[in-house]
PDB file of N, CA and C in Angstrom:
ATOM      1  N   UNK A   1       9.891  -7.314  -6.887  1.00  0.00           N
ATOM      2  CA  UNK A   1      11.155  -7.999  -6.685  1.00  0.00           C
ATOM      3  C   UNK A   1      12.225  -7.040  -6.157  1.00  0.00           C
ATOM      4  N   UNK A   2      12.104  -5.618  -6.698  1.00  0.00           N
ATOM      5  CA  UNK A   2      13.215  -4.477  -6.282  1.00  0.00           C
ATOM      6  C   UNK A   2      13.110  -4.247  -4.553  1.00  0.00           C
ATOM      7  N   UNK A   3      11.817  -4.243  -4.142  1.00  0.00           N
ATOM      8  CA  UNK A   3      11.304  -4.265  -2.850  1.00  0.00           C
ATOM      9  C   UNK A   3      12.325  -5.463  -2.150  1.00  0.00           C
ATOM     10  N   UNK A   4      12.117  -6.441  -2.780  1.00  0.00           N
ATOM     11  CA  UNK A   4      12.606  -7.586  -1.781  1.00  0.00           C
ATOM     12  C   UNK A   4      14.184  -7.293  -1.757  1.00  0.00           C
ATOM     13  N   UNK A   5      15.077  -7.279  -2.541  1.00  0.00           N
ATOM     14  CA  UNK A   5      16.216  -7.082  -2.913  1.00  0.00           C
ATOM     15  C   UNK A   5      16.287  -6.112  -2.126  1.00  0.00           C
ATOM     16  N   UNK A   6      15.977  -4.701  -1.646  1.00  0.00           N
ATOM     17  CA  UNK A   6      16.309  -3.960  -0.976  1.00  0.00           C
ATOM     18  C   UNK A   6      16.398  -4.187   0.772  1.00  0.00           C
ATOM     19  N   UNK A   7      14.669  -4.692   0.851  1.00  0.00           N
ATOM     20  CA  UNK A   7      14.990  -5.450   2.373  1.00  0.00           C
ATOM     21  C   UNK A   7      15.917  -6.329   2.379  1.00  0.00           C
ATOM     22  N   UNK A   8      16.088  -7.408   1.627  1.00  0.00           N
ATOM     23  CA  UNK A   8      17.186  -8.055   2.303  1.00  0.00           C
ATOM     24  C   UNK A   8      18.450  -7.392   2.289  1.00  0.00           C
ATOM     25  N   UNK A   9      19.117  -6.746   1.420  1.00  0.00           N
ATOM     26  CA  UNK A   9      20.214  -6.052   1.174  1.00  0.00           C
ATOM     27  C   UNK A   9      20.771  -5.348   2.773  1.00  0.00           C
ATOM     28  N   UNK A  10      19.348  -4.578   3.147  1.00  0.00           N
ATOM     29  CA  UNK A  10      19.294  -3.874   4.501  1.00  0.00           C
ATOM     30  C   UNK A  10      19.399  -4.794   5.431  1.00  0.00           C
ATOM     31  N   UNK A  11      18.586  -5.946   5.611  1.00  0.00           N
ATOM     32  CA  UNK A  11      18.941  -6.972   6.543  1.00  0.00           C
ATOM     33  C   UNK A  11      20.415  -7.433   6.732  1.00  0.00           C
ATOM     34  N   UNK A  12      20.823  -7.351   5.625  1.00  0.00           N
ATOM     35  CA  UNK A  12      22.236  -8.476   5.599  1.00  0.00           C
ATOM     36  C   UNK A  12      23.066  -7.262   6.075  1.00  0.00           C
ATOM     37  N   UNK A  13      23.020  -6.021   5.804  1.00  0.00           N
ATOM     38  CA  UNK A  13      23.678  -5.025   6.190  1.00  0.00           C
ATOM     39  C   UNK A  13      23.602  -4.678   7.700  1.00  0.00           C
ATOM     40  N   UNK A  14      23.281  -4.892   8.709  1.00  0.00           N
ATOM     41  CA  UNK A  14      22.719  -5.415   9.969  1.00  0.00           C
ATOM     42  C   UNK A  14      22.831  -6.701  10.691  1.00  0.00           C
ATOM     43  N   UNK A  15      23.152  -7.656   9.905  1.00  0.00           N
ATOM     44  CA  UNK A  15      22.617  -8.796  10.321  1.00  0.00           C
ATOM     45  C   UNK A  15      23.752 -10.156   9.270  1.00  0.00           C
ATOM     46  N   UNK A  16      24.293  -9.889   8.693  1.00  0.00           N
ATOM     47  CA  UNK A  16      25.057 -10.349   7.639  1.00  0.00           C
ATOM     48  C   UNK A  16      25.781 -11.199   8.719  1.00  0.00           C
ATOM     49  N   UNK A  17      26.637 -10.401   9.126  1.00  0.00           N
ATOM     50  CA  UNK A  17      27.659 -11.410  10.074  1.00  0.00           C
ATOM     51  C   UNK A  17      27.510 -12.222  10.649  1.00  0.00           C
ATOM     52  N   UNK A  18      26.017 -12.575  11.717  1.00  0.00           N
ATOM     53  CA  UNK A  18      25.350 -13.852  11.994  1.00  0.00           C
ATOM     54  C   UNK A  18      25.513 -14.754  11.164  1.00  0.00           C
ATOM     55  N   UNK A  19      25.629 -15.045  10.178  1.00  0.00           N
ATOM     56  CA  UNK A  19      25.340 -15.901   9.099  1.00  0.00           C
ATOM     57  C   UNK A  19      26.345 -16.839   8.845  1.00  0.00           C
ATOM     58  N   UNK A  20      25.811 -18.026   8.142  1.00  0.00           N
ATOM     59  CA  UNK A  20      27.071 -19.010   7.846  1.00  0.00           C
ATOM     60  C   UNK A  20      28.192 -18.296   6.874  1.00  0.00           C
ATOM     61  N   UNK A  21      29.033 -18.591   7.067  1.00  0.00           N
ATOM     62  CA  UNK A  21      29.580 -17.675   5.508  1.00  0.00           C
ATOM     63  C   UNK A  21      29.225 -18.173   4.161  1.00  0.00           C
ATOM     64  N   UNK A  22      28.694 -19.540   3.823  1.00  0.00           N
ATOM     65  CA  UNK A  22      28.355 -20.235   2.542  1.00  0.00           C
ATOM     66  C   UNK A  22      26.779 -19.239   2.564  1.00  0.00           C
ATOM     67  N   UNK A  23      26.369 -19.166   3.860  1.00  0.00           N
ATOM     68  CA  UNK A  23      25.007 -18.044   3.513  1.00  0.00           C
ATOM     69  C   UNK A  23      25.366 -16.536   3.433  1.00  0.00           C
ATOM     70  N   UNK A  24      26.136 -16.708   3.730  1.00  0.00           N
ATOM     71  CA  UNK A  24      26.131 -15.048   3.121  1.00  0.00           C
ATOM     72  C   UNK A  24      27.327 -14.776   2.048  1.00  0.00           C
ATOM     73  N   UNK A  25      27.529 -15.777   1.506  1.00  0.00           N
ATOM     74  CA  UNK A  25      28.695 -15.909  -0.097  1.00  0.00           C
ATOM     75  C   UNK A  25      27.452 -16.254  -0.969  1.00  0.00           C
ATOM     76  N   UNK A  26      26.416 -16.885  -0.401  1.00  0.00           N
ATOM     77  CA  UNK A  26      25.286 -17.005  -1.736  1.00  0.00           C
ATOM     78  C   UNK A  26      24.612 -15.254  -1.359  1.00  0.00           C
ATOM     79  N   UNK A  27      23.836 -15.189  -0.735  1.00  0.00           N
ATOM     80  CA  UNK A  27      23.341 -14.472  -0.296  1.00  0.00           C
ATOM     81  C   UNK A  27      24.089 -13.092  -0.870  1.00  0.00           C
ATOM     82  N   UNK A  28      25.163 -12.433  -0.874  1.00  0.00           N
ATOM     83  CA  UNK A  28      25.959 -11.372  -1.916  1.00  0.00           C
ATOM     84  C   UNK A  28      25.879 -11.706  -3.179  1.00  0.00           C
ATOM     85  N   UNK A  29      26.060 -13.249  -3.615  1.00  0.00           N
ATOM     86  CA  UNK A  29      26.282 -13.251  -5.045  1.00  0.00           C
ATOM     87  C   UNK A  29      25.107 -13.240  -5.816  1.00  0.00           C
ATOM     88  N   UNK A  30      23.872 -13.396  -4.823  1.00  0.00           N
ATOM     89  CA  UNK A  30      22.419 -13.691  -5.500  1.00  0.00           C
ATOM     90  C   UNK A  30      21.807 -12.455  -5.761  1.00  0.00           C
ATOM     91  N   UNK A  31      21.776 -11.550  -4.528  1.00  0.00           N
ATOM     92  CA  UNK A  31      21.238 -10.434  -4.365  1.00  0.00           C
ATOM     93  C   UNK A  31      22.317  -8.819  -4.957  1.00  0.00           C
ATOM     94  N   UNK A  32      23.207  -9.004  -4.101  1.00  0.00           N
ATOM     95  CA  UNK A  32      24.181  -8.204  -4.658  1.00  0.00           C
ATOM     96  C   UNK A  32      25.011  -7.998  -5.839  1.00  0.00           C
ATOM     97  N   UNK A  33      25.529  -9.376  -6.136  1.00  0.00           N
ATOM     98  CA  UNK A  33      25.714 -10.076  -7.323  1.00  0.00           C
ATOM     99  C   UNK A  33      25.488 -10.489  -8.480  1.00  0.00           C
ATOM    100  N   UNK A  34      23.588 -10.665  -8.285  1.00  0.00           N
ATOM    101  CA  UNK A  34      23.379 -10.767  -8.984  1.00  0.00           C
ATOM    102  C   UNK A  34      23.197 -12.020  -9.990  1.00  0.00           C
ATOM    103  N   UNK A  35      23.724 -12.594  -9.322  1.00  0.00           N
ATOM    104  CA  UNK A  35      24.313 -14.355  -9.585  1.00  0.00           C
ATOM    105  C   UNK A  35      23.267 -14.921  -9.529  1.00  0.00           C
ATOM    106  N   UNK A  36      22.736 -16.019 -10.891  1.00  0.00           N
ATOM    107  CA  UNK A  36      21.650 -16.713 -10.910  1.00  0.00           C
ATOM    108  C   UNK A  36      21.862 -18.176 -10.259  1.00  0.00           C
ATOM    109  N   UNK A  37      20.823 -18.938  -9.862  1.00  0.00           N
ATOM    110  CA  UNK A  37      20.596 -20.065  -9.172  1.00  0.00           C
ATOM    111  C   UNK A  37      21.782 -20.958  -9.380  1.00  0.00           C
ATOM    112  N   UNK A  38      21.604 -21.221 -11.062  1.00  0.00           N
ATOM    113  CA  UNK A  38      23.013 -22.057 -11.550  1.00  0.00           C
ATOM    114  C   UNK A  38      24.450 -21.409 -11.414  1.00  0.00           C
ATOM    115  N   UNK A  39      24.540 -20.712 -11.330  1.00  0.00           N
ATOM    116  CA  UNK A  39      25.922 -19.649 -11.339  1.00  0.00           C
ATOM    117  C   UNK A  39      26.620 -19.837  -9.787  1.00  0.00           C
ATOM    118  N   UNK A  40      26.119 -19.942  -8.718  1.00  0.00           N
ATOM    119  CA  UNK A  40      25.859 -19.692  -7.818  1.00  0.00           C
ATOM    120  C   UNK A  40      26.105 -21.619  -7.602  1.00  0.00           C
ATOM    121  N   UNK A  41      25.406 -22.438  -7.799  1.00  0.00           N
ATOM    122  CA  UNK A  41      25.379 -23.762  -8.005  1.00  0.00           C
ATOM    123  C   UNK A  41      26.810 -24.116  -8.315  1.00  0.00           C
ATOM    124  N   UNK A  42      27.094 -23.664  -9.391  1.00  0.00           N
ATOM    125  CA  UNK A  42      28.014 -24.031  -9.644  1.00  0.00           C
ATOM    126  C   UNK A  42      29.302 -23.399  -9.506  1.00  0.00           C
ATOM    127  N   UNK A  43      29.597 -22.362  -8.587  1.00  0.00           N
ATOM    128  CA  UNK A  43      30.438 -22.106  -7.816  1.00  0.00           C
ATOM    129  C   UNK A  43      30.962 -22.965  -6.621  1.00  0.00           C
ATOM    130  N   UNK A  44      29.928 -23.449  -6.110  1.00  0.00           N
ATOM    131  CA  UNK A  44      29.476 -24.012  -4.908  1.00  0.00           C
ATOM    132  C   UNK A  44      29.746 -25.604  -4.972  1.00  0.00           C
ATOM    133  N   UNK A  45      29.192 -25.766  -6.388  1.00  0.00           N
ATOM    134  CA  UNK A  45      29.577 -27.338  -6.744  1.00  0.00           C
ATOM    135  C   UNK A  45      28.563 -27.992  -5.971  1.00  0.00           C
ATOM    136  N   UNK A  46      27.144 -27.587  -6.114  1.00  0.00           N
ATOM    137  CA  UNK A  46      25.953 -28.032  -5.292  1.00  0.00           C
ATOM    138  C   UNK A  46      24.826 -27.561  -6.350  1.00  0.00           C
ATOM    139  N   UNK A  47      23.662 -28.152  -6.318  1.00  0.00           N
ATOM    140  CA  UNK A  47      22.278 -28.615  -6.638  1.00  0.00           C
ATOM    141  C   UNK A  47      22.178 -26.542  -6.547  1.00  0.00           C
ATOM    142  N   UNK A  48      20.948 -26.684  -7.847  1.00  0.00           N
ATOM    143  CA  UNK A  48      20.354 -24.952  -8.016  1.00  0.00           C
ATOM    144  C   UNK A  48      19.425 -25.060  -6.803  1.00  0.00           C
ATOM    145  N   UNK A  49      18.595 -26.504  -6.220  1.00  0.00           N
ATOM    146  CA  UNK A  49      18.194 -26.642  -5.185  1.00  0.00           C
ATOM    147  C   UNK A  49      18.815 -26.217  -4.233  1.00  0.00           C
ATOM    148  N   UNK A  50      20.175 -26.702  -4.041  1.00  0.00           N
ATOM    149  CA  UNK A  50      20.816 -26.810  -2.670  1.00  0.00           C
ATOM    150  C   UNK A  50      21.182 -24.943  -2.294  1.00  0.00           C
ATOM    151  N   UNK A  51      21.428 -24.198  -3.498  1.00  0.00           N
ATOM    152  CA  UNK A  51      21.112 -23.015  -3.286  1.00  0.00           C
ATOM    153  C   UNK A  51      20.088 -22.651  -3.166  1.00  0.00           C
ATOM    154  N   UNK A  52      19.085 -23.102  -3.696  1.00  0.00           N
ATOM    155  CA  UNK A  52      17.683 -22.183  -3.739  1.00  0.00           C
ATOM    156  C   UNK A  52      17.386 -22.363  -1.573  1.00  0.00           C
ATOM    157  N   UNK A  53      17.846 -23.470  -1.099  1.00  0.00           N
ATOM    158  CA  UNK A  53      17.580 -23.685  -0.189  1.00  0.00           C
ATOM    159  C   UNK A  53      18.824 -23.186   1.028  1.00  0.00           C
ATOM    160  N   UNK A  54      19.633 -22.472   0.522  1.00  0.00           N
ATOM    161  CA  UNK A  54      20.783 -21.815   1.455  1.00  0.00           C
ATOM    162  C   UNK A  54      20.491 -20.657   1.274  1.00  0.00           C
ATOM    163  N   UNK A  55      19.484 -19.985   0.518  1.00  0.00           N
ATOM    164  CA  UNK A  55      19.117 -18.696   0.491  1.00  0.00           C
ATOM    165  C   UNK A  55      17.715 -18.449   1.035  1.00  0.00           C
ATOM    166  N   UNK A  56      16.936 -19.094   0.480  1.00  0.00           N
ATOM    167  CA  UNK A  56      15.794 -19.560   1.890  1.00  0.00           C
ATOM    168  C   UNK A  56      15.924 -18.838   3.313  1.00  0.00           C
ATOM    169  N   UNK A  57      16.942 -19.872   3.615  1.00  0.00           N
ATOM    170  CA  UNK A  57      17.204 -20.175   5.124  1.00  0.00           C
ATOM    171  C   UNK A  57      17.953 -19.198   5.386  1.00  0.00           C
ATOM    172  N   UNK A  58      18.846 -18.228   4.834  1.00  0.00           N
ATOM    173  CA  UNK A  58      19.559 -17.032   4.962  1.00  0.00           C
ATOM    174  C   UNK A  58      18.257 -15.768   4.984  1.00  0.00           C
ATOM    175  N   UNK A  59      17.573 -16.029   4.381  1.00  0.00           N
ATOM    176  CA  UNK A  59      16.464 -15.000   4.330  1.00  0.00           C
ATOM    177  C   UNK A  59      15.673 -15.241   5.540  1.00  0.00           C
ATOM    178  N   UNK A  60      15.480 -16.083   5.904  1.00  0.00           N
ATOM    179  CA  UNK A  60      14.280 -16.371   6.696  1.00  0.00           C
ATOM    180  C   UNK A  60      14.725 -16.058   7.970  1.00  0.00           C
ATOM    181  N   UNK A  61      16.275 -16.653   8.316  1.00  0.00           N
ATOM    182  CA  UNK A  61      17.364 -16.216   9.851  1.00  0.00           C
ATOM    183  C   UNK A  61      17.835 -14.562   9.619  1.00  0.00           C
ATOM    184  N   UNK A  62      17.647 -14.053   8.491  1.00  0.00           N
ATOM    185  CA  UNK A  62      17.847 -12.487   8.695  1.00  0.00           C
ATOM    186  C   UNK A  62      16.673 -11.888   9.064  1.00  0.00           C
ATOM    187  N   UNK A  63      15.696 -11.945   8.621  1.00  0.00           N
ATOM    188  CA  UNK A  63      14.285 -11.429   9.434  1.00  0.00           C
ATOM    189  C   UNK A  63      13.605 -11.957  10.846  1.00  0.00           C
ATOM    190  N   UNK A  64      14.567 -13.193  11.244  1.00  0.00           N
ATOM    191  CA  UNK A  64      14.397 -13.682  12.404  1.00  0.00           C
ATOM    192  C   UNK A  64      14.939 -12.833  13.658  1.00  0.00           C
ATOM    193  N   UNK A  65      16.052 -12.428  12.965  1.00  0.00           N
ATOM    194  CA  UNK A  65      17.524 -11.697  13.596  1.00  0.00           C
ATOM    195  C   UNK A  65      16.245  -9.928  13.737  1.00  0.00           C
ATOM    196  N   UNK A  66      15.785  -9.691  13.041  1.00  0.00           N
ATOM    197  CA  UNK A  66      15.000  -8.422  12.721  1.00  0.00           C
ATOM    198  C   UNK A  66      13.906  -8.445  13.494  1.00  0.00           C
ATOM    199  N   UNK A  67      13.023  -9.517  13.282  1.00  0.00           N
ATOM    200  CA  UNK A  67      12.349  -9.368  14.526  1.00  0.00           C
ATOM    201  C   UNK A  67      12.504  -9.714  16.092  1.00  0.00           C
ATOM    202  N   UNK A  68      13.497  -9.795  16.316  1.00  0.00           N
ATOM    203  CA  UNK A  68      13.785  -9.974  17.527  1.00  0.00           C
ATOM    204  C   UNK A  68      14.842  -8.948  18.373  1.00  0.00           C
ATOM    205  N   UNK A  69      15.574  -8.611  17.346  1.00  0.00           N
ATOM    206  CA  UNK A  69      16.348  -7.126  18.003  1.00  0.00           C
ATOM    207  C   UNK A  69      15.961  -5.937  17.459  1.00  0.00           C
ATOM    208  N   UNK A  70      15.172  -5.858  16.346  1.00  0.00           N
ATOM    209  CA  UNK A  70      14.754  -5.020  15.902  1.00  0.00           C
ATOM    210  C   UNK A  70      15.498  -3.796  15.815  1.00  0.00           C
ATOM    211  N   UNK A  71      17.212  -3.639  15.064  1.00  0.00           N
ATOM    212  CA  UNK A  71      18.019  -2.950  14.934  1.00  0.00           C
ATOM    213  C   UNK A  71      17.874  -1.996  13.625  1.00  0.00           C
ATOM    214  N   UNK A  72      16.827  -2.694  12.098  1.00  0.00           N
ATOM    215  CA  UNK A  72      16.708  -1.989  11.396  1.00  0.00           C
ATOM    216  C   UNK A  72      15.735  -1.088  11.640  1.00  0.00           C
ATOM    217  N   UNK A  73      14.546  -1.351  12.054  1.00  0.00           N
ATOM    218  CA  UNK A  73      13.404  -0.519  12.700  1.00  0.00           C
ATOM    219  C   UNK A  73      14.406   0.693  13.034  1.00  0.00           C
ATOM    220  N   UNK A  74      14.711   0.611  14.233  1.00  0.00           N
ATOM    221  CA  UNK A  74      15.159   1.211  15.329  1.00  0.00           C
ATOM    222  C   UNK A  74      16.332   2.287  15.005  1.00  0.00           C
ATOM    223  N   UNK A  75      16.972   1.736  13.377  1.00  0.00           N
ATOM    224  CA  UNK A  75      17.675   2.527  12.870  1.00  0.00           C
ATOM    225  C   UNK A  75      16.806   3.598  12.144  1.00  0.00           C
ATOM    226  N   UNK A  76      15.439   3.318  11.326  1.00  0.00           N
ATOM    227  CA  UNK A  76      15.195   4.068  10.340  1.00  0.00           C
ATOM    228  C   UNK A  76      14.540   5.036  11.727  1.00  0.00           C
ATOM    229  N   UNK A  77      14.076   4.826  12.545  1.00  0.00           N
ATOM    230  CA  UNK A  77      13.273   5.884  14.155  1.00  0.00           C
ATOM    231  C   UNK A  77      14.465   6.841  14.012  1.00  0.00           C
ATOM    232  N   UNK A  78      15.588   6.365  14.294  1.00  0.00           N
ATOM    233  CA  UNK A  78      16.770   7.073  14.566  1.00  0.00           C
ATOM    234  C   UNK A  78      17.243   8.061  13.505  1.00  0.00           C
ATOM    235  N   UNK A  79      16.836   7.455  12.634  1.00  0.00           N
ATOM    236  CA  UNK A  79      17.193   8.523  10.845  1.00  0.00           C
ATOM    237  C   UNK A  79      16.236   9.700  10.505  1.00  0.00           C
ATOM    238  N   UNK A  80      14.644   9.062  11.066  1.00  0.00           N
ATOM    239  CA  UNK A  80      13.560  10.413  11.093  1.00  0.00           C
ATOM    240  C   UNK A  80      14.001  11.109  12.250  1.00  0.00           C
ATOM    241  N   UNK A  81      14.111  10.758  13.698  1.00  0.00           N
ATOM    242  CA  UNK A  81      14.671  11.848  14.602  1.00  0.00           C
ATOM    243  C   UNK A  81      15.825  13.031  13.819  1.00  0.00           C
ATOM    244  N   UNK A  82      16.520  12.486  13.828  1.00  0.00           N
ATOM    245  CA  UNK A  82      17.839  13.196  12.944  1.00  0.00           C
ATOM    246  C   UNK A  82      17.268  14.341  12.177  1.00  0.00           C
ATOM    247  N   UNK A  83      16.415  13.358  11.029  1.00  0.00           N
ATOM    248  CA  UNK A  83      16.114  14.307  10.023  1.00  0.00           C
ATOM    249  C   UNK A  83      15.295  15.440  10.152  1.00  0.00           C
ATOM    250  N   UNK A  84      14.309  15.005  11.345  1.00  0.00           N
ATOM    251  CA  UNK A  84      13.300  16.317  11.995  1.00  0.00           C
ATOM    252  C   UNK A  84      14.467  17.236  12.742  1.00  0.00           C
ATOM    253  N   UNK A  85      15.161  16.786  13.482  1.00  0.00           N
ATOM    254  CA  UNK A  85      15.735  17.544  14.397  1.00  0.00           C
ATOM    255  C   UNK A  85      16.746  18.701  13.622  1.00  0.00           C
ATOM    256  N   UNK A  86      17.374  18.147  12.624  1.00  0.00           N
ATOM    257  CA  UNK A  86      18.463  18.706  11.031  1.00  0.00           C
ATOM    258  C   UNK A  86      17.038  19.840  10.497  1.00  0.00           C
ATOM    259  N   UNK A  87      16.207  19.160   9.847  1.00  0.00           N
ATOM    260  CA  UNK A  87      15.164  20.346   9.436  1.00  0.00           C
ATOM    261  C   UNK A  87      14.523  21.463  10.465  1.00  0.00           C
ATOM    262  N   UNK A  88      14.559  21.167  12.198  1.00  0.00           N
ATOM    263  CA  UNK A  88      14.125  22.358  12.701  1.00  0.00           C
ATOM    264  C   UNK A  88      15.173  23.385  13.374  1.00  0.00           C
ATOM    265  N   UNK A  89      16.264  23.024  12.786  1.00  0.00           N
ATOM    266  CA  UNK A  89      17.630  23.318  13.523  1.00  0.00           C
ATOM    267  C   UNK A  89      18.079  24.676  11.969  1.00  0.00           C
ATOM    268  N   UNK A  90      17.602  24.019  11.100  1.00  0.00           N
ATOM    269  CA  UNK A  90      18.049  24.276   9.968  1.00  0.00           C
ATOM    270  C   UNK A  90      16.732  25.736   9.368  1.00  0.00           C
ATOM    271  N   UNK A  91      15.449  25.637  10.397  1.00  0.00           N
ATOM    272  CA  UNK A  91      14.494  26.569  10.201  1.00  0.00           C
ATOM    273  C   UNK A  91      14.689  27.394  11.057  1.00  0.00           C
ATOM    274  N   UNK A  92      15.912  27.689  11.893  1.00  0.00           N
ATOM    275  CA  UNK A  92      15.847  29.011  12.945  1.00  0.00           C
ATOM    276  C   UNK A  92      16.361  29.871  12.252  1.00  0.00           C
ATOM    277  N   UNK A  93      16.033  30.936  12.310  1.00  0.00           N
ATOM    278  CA  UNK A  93      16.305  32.539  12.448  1.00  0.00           C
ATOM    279  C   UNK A  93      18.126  32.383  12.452  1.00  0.00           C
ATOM    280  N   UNK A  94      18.165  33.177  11.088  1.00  0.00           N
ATOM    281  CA  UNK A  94      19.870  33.149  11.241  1.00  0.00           C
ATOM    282  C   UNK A  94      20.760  33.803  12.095  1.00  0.00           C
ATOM    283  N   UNK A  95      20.177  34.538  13.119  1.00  0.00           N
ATOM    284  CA  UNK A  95      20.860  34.842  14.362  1.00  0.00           C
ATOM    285  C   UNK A  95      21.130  33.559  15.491  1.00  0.00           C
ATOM    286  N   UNK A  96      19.774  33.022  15.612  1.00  0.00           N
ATOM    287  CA  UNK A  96      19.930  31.387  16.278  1.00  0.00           C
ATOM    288  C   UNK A  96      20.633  30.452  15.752  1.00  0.00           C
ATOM    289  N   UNK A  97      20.279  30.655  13.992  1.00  0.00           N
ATOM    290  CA  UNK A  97      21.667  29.222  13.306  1.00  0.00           C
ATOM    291  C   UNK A  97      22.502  29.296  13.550  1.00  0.00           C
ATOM    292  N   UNK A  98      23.328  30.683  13.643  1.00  0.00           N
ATOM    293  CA  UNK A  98      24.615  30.943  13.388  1.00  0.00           C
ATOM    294  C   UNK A  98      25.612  30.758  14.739  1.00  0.00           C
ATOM    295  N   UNK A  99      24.836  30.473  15.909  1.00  0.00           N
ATOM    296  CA  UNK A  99      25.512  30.402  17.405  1.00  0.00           C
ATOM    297  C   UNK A  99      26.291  29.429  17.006  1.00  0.00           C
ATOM    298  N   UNK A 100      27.470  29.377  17.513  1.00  0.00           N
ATOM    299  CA  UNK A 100      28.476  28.150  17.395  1.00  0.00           C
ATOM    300  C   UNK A 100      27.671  26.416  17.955  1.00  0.00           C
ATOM    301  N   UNK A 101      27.280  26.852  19.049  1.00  0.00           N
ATOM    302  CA  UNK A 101      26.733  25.204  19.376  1.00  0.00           C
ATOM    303  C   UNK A 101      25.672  24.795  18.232  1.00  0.00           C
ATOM    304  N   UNK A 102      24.674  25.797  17.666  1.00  0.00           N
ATOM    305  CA  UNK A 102      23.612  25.418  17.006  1.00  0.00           C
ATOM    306  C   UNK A 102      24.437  24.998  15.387  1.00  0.00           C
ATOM    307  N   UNK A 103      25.573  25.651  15.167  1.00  0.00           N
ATOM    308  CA  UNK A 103      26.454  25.063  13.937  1.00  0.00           C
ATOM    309  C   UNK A 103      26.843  24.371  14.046  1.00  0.00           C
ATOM    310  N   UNK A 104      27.464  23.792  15.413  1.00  0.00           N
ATOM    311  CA  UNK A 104      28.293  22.231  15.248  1.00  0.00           C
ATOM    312  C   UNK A 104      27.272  21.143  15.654  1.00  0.00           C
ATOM    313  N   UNK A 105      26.039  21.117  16.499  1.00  0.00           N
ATOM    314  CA  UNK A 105      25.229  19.950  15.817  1.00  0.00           C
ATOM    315  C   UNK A 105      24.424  20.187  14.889  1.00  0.00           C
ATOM    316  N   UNK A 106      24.506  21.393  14.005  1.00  0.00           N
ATOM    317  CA  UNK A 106      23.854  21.183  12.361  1.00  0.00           C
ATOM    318  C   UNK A 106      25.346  20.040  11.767  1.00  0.00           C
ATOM    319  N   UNK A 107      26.552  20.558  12.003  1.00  0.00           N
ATOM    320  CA  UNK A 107      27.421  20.025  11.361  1.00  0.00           C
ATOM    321  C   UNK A 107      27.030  17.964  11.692  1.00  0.00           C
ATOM    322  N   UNK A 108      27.165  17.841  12.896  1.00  0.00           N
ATOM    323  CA  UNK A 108      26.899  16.521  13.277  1.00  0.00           C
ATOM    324  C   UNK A 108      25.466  15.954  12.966  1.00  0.00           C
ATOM    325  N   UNK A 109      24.654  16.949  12.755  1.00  0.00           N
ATOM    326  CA  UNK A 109      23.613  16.167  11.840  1.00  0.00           C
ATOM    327  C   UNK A 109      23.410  15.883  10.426  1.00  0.00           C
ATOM    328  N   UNK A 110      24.627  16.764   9.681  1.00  0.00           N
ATOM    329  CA  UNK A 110      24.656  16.676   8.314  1.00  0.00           C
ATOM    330  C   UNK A 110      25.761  15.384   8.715  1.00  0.00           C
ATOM    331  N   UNK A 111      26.753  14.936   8.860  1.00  0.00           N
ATOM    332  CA  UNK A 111      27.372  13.697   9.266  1.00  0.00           C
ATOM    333  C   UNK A 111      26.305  12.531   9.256  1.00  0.00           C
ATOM    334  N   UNK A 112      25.574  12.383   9.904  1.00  0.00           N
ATOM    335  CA  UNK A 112      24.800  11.569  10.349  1.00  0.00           C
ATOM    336  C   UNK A 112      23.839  10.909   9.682  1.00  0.00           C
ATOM    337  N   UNK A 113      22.869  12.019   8.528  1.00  0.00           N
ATOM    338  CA  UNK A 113      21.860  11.768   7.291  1.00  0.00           C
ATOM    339  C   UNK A 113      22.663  12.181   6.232  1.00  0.00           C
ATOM    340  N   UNK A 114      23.751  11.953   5.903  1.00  0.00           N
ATOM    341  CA  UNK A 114      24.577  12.284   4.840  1.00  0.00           C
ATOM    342  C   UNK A 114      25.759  11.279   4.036  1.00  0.00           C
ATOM    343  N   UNK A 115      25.201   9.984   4.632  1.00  0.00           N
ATOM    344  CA  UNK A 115      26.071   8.393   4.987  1.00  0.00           C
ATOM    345  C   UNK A 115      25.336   8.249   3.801  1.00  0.00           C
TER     346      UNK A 115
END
């Protein structure tokens, strides 16, 4: 269940704003929130159904959104580049670390995997 909660968390973090806002006001209060079916229901003033089924459909249009632009992928590619590039930047010879250019993109790679 921690698995799922995390992908979507990441989805909606990407992909959130597409969304109806009643799907992504359940969708925070369920996942983020924490907010059970009825809680959530009855915020809403609608059926534990009528949520169970606005979160559904919020789940199902965020991985739709994922496979088709494929922005989270494409982020975590972008986070191992970084992180290889930070670790072989970070294995030179401290005469090579210490050059000013090789310090300010160590600096911009600690920025970058440090979010």
């Amino acid at each position: 269940m921690l698995d799922k909660v995390l992908r979507i968390a990441e989805l909606y973090d990407f992909y959130g704003a597409l969304l109806t806002d009643k799907q992504r006001r359940c969708l925070e209060m369920h996942y983020l929130g924490d907010d059970s079916l009825a809680e959530i229901a009855e915020e809403f003033q609608v059926s534990r159904q009528a949520v169970h089924d606005i979160l559904r459909r919020g789940e199902q249009l965020l991985a739709e959104y994922e496979a088709k632009l494929g922005l989270v992928a494409r982020h975590r590619l972008d986070l191992a580049a970084i992180t290889q590039a930070r670790a072989s930047l970070e294995a030179l010879p401290p005469e090579s670390r210490n050059r000013p250019e090789t310090v300010r993109a160590l600096e911009l790679l600690h920025q970058l995997t440090d979010r």
